[in-house]
Protein backbone atom coordinates (compact mmCIF):
# COMPACT_ATOMS: atom_id res chain seq x y z
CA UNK A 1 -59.35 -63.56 80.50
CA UNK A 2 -61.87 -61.06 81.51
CA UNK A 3 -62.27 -60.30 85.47
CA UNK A 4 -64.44 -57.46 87.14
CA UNK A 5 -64.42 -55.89 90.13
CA UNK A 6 -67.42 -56.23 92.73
CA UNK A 7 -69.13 -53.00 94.15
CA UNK A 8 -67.07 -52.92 97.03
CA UNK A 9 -63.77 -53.28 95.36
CA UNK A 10 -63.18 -56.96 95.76
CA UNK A 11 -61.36 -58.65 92.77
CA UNK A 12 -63.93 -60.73 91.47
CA UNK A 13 -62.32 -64.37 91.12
CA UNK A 14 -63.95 -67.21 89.64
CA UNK A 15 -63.50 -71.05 89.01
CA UNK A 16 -62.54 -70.21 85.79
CA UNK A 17 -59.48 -68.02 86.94
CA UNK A 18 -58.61 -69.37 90.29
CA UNK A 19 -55.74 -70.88 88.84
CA UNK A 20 -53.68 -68.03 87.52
CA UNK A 21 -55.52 -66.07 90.91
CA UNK A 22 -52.97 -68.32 92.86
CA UNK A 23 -50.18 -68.47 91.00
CA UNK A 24 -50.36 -64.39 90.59
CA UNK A 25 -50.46 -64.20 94.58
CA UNK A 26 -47.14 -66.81 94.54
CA UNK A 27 -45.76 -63.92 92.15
CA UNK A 28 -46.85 -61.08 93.86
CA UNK A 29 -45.20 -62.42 97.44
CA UNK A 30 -41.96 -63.00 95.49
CA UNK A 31 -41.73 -59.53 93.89
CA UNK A 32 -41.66 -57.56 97.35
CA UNK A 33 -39.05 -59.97 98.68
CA UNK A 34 -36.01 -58.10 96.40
CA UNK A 35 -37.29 -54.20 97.66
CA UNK A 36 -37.37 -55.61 101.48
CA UNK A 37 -34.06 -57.79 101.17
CA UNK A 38 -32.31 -54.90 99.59
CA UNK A 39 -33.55 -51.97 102.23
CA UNK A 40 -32.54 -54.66 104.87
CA UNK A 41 -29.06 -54.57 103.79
CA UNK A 42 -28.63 -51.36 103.44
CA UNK A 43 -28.77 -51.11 107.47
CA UNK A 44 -26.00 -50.60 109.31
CA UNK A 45 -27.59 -53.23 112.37
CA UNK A 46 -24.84 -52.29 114.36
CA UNK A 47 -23.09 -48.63 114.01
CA UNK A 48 -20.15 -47.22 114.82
CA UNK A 49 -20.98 -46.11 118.40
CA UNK A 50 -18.02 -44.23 119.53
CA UNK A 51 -17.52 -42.36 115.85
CA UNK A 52 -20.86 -40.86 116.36
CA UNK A 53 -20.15 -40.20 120.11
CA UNK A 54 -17.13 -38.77 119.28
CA UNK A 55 -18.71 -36.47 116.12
CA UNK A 56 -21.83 -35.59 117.87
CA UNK A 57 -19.93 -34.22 120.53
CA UNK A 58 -17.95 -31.98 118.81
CA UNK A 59 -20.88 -30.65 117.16
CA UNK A 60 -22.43 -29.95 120.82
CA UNK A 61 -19.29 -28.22 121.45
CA UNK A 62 -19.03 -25.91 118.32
CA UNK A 63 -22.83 -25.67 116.98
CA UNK A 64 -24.72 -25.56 120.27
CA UNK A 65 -22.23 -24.32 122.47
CA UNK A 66 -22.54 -27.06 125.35
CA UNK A 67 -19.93 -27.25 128.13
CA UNK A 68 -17.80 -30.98 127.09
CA UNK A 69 -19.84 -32.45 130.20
CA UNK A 70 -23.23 -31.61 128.52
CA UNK A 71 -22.28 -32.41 125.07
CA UNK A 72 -20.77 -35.68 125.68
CA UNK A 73 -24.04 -36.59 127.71
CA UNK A 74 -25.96 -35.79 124.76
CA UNK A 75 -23.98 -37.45 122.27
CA UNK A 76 -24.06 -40.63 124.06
CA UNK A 77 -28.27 -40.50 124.20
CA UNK A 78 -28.32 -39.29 120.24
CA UNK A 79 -25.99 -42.41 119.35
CA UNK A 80 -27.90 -44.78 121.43
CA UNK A 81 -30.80 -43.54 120.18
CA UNK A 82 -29.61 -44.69 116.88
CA UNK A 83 -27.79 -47.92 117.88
CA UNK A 84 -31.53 -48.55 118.85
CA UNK A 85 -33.37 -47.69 115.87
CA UNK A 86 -30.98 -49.01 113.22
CA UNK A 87 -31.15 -52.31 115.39
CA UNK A 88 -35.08 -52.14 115.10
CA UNK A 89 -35.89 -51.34 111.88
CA UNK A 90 -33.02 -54.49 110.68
CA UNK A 91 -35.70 -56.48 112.56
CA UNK A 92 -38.96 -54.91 111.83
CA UNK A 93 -37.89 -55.13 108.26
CA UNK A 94 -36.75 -58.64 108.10
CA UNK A 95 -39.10 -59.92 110.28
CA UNK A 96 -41.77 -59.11 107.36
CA UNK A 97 -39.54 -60.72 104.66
CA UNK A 98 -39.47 -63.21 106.53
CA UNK A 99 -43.01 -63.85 106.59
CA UNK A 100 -43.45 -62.91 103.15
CA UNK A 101 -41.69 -66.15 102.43
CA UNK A 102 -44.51 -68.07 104.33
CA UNK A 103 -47.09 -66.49 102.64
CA UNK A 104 -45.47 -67.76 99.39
CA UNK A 105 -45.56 -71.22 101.22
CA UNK A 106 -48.98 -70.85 101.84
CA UNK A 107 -49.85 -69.88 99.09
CA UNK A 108 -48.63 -72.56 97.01
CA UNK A 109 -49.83 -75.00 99.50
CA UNK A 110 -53.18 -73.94 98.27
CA UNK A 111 -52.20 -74.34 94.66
CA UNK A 112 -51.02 -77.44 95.53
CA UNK A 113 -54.00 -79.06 96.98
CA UNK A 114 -56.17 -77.40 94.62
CA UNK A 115 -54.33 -77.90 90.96
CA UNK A 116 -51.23 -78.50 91.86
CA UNK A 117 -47.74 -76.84 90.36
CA UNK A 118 -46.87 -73.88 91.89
CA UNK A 119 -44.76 -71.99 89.90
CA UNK A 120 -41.72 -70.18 92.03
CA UNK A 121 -38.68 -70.11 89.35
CA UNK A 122 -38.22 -67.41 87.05
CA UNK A 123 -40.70 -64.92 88.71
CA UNK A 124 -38.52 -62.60 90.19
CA UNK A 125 -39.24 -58.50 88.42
CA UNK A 126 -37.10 -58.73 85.36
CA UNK A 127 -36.88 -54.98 85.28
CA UNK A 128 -37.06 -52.13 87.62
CA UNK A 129 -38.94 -49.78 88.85
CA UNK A 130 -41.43 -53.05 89.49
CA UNK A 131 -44.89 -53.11 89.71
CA UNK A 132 -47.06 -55.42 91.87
CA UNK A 133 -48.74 -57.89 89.06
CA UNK A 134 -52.69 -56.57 88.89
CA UNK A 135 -52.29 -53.96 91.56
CA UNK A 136 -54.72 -51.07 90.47
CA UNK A 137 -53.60 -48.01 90.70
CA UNK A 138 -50.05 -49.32 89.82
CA UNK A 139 -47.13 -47.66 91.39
CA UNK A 140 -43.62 -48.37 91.04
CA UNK A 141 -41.01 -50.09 94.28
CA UNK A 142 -37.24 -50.36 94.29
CA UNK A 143 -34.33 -51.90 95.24
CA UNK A 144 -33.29 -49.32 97.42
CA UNK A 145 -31.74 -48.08 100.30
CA UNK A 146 -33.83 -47.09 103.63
CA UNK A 147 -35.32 -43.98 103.86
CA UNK A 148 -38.54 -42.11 104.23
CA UNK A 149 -39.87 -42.50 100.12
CA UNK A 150 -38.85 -46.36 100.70
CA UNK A 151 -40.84 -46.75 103.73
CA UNK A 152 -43.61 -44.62 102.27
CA UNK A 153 -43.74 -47.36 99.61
CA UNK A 154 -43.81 -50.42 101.99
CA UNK A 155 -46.41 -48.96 103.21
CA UNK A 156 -48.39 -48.64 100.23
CA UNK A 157 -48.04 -52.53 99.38
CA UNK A 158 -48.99 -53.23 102.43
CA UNK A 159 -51.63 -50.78 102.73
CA UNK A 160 -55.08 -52.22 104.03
CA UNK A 161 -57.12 -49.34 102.15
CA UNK A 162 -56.98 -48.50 98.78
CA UNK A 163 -54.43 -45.71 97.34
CA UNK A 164 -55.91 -42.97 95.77
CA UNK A 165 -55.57 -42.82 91.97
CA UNK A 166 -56.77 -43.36 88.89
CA UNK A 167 -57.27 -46.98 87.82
CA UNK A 168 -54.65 -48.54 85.37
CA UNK A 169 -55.89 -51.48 83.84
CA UNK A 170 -53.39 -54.70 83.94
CA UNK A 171 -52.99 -57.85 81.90
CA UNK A 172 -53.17 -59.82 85.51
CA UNK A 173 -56.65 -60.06 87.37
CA UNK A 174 -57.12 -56.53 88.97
CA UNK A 175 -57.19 -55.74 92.50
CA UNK A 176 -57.08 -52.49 94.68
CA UNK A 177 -55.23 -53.95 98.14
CA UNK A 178 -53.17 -57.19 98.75
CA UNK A 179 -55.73 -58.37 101.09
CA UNK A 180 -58.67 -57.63 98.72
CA UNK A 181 -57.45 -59.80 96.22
CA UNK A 182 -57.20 -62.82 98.78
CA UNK A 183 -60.67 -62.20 100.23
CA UNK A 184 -61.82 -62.67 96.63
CA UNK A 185 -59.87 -65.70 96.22
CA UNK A 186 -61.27 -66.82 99.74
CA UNK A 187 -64.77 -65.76 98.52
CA UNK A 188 -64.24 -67.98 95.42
CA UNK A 189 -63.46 -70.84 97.38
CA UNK A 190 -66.33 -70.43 100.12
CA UNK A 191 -69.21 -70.69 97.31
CA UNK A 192 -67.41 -73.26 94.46
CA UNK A 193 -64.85 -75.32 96.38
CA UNK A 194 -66.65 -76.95 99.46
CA UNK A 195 -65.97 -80.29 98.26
CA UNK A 196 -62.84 -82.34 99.77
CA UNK A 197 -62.56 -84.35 96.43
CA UNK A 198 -61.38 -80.76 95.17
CA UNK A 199 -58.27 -80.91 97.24
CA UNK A 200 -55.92 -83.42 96.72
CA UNK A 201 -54.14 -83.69 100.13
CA UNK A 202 -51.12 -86.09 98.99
CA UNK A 203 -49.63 -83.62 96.62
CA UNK A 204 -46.32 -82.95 98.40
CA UNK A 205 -46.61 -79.47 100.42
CA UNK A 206 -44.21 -77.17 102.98
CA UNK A 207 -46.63 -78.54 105.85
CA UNK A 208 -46.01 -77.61 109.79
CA UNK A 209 -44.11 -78.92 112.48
CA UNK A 210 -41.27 -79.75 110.51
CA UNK A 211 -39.75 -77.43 111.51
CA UNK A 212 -39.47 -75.87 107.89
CA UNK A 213 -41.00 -72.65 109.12
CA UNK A 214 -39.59 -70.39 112.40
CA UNK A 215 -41.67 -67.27 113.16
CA UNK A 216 -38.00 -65.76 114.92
CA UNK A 217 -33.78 -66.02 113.98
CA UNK A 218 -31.19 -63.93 115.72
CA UNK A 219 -32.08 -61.50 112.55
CA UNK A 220 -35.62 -60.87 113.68
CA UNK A 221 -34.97 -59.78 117.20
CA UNK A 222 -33.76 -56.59 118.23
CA UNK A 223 -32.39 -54.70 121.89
CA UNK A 224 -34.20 -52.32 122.97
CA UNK A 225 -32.84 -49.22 125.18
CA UNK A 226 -32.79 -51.47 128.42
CA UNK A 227 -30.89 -53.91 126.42
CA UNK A 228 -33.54 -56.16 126.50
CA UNK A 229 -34.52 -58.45 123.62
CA UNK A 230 -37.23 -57.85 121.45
CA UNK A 231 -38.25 -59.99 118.99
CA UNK A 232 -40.28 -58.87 116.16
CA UNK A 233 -42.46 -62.65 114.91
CA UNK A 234 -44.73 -63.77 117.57
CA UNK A 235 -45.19 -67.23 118.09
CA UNK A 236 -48.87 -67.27 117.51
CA UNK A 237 -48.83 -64.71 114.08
CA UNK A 238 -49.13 -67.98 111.92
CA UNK A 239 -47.74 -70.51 110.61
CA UNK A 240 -47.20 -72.95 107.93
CA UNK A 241 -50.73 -75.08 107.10
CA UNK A 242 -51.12 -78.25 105.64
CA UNK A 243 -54.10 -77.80 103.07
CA UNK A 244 -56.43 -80.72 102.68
CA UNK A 245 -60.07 -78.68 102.64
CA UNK A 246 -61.76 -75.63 102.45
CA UNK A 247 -61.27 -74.77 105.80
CA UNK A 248 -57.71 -75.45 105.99
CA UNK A 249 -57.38 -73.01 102.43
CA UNK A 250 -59.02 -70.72 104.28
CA UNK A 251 -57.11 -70.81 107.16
CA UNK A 252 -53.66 -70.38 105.02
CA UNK A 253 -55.28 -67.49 103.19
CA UNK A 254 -56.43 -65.94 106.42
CA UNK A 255 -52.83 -65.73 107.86
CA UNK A 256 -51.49 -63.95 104.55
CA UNK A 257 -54.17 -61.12 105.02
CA UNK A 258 -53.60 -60.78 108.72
CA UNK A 259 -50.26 -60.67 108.52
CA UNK A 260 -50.69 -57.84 105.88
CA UNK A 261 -53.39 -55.81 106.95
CA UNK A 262 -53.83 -56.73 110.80
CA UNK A 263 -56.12 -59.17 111.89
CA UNK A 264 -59.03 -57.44 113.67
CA UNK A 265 -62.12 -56.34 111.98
CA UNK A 266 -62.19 -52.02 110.77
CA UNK A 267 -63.61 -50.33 113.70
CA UNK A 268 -61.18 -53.02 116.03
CA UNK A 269 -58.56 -51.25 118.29
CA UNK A 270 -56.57 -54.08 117.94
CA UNK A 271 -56.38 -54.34 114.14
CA UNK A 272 -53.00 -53.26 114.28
CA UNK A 273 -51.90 -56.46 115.12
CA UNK A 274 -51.78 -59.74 113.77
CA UNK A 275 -51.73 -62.00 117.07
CA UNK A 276 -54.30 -62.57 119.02
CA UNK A 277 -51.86 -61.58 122.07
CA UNK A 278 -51.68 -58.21 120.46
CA UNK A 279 -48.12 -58.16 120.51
CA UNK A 280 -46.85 -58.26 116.89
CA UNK A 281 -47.40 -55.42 114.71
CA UNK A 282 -49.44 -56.26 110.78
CA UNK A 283 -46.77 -55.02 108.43
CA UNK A 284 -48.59 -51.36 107.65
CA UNK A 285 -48.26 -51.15 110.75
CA UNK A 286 -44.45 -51.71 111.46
CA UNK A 287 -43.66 -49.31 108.39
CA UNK A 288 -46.07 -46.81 109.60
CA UNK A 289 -44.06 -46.85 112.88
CA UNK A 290 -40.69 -47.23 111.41
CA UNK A 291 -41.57 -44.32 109.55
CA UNK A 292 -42.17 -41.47 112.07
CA UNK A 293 -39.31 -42.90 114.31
CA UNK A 294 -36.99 -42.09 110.87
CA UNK A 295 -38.75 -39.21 110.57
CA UNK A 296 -38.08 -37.96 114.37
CA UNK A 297 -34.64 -39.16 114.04
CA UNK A 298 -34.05 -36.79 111.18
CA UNK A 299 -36.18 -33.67 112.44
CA UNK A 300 -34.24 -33.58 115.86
CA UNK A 301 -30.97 -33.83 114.29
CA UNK A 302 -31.75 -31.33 111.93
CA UNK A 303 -33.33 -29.02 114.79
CA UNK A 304 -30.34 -29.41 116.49
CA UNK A 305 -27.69 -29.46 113.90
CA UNK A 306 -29.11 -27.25 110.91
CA UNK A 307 -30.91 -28.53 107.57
CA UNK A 308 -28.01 -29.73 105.99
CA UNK A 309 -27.02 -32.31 108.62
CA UNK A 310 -27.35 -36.32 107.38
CA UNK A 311 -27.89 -38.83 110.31
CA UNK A 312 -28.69 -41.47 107.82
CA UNK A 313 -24.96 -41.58 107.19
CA UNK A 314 -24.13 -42.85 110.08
CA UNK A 315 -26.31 -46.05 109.80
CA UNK A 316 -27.39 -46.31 106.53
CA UNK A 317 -25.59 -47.86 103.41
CA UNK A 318 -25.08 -45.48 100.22
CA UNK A 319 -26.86 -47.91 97.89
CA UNK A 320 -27.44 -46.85 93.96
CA UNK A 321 -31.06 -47.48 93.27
CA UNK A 322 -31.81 -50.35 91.75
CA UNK A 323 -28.54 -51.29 90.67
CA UNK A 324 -27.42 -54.15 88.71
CA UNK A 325 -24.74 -56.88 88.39
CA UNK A 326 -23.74 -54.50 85.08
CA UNK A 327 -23.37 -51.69 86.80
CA UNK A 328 -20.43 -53.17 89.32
CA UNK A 329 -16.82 -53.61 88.29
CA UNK A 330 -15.51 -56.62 86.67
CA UNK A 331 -14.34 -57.80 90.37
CA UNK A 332 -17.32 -57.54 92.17
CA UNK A 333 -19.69 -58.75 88.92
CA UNK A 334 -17.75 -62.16 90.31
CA UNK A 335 -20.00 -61.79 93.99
CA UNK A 336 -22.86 -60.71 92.52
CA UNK A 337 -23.27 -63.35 89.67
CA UNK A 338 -22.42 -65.88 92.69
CA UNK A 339 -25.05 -63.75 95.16
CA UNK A 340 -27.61 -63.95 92.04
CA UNK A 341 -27.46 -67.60 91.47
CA UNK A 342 -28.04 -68.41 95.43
CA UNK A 343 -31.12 -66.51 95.43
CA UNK A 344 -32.30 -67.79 92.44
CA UNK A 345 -31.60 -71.26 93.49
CA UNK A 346 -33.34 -70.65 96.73
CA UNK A 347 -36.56 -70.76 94.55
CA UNK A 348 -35.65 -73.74 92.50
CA UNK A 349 -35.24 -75.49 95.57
CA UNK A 350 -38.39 -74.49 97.04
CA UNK A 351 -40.31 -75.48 94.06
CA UNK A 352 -38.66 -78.96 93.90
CA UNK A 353 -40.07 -78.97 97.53
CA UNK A 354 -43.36 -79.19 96.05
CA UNK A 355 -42.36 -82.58 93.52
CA UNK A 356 -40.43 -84.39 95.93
CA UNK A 357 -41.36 -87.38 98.96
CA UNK A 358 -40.88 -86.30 101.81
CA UNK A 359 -37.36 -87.36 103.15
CA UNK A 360 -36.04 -85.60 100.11
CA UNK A 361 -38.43 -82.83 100.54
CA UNK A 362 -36.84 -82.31 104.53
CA UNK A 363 -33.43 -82.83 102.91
CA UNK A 364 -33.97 -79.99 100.28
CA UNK A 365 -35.83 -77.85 102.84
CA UNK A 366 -33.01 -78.21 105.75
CA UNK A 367 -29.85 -78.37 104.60
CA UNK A 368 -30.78 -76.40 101.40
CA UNK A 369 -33.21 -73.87 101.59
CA UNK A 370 -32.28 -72.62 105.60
CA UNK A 371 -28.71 -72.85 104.88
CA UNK A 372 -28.61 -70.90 101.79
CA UNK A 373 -31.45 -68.10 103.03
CA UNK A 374 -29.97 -67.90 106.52
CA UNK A 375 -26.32 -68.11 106.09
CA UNK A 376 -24.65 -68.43 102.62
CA UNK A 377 -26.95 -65.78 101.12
CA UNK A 378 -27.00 -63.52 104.12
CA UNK A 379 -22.77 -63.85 104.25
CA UNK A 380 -23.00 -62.95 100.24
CA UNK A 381 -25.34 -59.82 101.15
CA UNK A 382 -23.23 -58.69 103.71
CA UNK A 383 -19.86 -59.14 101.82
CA UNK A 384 -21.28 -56.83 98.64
CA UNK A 385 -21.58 -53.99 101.24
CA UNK A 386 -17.91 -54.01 101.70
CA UNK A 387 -17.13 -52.87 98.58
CA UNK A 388 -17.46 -49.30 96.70
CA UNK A 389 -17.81 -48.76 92.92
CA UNK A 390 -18.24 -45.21 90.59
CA UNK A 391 -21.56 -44.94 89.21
CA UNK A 392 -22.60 -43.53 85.88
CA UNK A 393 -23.27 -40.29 87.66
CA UNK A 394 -19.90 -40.50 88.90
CA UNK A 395 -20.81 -40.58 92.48
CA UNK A 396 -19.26 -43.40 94.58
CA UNK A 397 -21.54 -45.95 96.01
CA UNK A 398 -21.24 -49.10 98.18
CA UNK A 399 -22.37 -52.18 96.12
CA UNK A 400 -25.65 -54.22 97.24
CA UNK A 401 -26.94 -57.31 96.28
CA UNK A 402 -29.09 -57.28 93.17
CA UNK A 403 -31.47 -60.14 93.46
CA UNK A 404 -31.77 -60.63 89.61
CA UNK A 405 -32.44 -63.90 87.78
CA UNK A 406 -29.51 -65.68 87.35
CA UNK A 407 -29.93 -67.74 84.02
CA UNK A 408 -29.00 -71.54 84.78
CA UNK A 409 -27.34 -73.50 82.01
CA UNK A 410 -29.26 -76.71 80.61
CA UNK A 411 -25.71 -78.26 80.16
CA UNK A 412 -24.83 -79.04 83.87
CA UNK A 413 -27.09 -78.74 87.30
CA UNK A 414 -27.12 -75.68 89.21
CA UNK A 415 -25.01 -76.66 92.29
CA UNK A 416 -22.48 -77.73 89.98
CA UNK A 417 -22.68 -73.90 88.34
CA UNK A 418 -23.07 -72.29 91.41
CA UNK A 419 -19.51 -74.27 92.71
CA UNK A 420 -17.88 -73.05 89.63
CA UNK A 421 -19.79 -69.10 90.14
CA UNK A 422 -17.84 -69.38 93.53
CA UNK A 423 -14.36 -70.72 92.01
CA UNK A 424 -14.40 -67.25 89.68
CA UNK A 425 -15.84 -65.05 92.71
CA UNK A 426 -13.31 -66.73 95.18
CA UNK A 427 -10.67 -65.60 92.80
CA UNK A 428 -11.50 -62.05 92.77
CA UNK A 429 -12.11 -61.90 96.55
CA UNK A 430 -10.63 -64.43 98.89
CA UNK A 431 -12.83 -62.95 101.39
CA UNK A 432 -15.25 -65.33 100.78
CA UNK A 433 -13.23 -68.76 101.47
CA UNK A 434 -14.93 -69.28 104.92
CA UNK A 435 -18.64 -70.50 102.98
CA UNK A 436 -17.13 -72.51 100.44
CA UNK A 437 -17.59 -76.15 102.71
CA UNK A 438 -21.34 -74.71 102.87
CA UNK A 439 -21.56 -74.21 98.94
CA UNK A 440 -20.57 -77.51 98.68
CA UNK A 441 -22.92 -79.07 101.37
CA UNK A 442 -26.11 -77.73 99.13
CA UNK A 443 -28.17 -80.52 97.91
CA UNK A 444 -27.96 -81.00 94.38
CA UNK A 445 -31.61 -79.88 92.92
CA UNK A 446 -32.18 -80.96 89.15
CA UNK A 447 -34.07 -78.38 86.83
CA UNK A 448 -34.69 -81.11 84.12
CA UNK A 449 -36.31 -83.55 85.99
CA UNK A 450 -39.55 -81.17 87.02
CA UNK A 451 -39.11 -78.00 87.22
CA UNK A 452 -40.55 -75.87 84.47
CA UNK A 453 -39.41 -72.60 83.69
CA UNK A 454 -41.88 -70.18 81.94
CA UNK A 455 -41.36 -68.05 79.25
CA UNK A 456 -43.36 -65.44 80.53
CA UNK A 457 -43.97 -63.45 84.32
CA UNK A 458 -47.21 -61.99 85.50
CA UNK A 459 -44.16 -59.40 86.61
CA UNK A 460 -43.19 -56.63 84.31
């Protein structure tokens, strides 16, 4: 399928692609999920305060030659001034996965109404470096630890202008920001889809005040110096939207590209932000401040320590780019394959959200889709970061989750092979006894019934 792009750099979509236009914006929402899940867990949220305060001091002592009174001052406001920052950028950086899981919501909403069948299993990157599907110039993101080159890059999906390359042409329709290629889809549907007999509102979709969507968990909220909550969704950034008509697909594209980009218009102060209180940052806009706070952190230490000092140490996981479930010994393959299958599952039951009535659908939703996201899958994250493997390089690393495709079985559902994934795991780690009641509580989603896998992913 040919596609063009318009003067000012707008994907051109038409009726004749708006199809595989939505279903490549469901797959390009689901491929930064594994980069931001994976930097998110390799935060410490909550350091070691007193080994820093007791570190930092002696270095006052012995590098800068401050009296014990002086240095021990000082090493209490350089720890809390990580305690602080570790805290935020946990929340900044969740906050926008978080979201990033709406606008895959929203997205398929849209499908939904307008074809139906949104596809969400199977199109996680198979291989990485990944690359955004159509994004022109293409550039590659990673599973990866924070830092400065990780941050650079969540800026650069995020980005509201374009990057500055050369063009590399894609097998997916072409498109030079994330919010350019949903003003063409919202351009699309302006001029060809002003009927309502286009939309076909009782298709089954994620729709609001169900309480399927919340803008803020205790992951998403930070303290602040005073001690003083902060919490990083605002209550009036979006939410979920029930599409029925143009306007309403509008609306649901609108919040995606806000959300993104910022919401006011390019000479707008208040662009920034995605509110219309002004008081939640567009996601540029929370890298682009995450990044000069890391980059503060680590010029003042350095100023005051030398160039070979790493603060990152202290609150930052050693995480092996892009690792996978291969990589790990036999022992902690167990977790991993178990970790794999719950995120992968988390999409199977999201999709079935979108084929089922709606008791079932709440069922799925609540006791499925929360529970595994929120807790059983955030308890799996944070129990790979307690263990430490040899690389190939023969460096030692801590493991992290991987968020690969786990391959279901035809021969049996996948609650019934995620049970027996947490039988083997339990048996090489017993630290993971306290979820198995929740495994058990999932609610049993069918692939065979109507969920179709496809062969193929607009990811590479």
């Amino acid at each position: 399928m040919q596609s063009q792009f318009l003067k000012n750099g707008v994907t051109k979509i038409t009726p004749k692609n708006m199809e595989e236009a939505l279903q490549q914006a469901i797959e390009i929402e689901i491929a930064t999920l594994p980069t931001y899940l994976s930097t998110y867990y390799s935060i410490q949220r909550v350091p070691q305060q007193q080994t820093m305060i007791d570190e930092f001091t002696s270095l006052f002592i012995n590098v800068c030659k401050k009296t014990e009174e002086e240095a021990a001052e000082q090493a209490l406001e350089r720890s809390a001034q990580i305690m602080v920052f570790a805290n935020k950028a946990g929340a900044n950086i969740i906050s926008v996965a978080v979201e990033e899981m709406l606008h895959m919501s929203l997205v398929s909403n849209v499908k939904q109404a307008m074809f139906g069948h949104p596809e969400l299993t199977g199109k996680s990157p198979k291989e990485w470096p990944a690359y955004l599907a159509g994004h022109e110039p293409a550039f590659p993101i990673n599973r990866a630890k924070l830092s400065g080159k990780q941050l650079d890059t969540f800026m650069r999906i995020e980005s509201p202008k374009p990057l500055d390359n050369t063009l590399l042409k894609t097998a997916a329709i072409p498109y030079h920001t994330i919010g350019d290629f949903y003003q063409g889809i919202q351009d699309c549907i302006r001029k060809d889809y002003q009927e309502d007999c286009q939309y076909d509102p009782d298709r089954p979709q994620l729709v609001p005040n169900r309480g399927y969507y919340a803008q803020n968990n205790i992951d998403s909220m930070y303290y602040d110096k005073q001690h003083k909550p902060v919490y990083q969704n605002a209550d009036d950034a979006g939410n979920l939207i029930h599409v029925v008509n143009t306007k309403t697909a509008l609306q649901a594209l609108a919040i995606i590209i806000e959300q993104g980009e910022g919401a006011g218009s390019d000479n707008d102060a208040d662009r920034i932000y995605d509110d219309p209180s002004c008081k939640e940052l567009a996601h540029y806009y929370k890298f682009e401040q995450l990044k000069k706070e890391l980059d503060h952190i680590n010029n003042s230490f350095k100023d005051t320590f030398g160039d070979d000092f790493e603060v990152e140490k202290y609150f930052i996981y050693n995480f092996e780019d892009n690792a996978t479930t291969a990589h790990f010994p036999t022992s902690i393959q167990a977790v991993s394959n178990l970790t794999n299958a719950m995120y992968s599952y988390l999409f199977i039951m999201s999709q079935a959200c979108y084929h089922a009535d709606e008791h079932t659908q709440f069922e799925i939703f609540m006791f499925g889709i929360h529970k595994s996201m929120l807790w059983i899958l955030s308890s799996l994250c944070n129990t790979m970061n307690t263990f430490k493997y040899i690389g190939k390089d023969g460096k030692e690393y801590v493991a992290t989750a991987t968020y690969e495709e786990y391959q279901f079985s035809a021969s049996s559902s996948p609650k019934s092979q995620i049970i027996e994934l947490f039988n083997q795991a339990l048996g090489a780690y017993e630290g993971i006894d306290y979820i198995k009641e929740r495994i058990h509580d999932l609610p049993d989603v069918s692939v065979k019934d109507y969920l179709k896998k496809s062969e193929s992913s607009l990811m590479a």
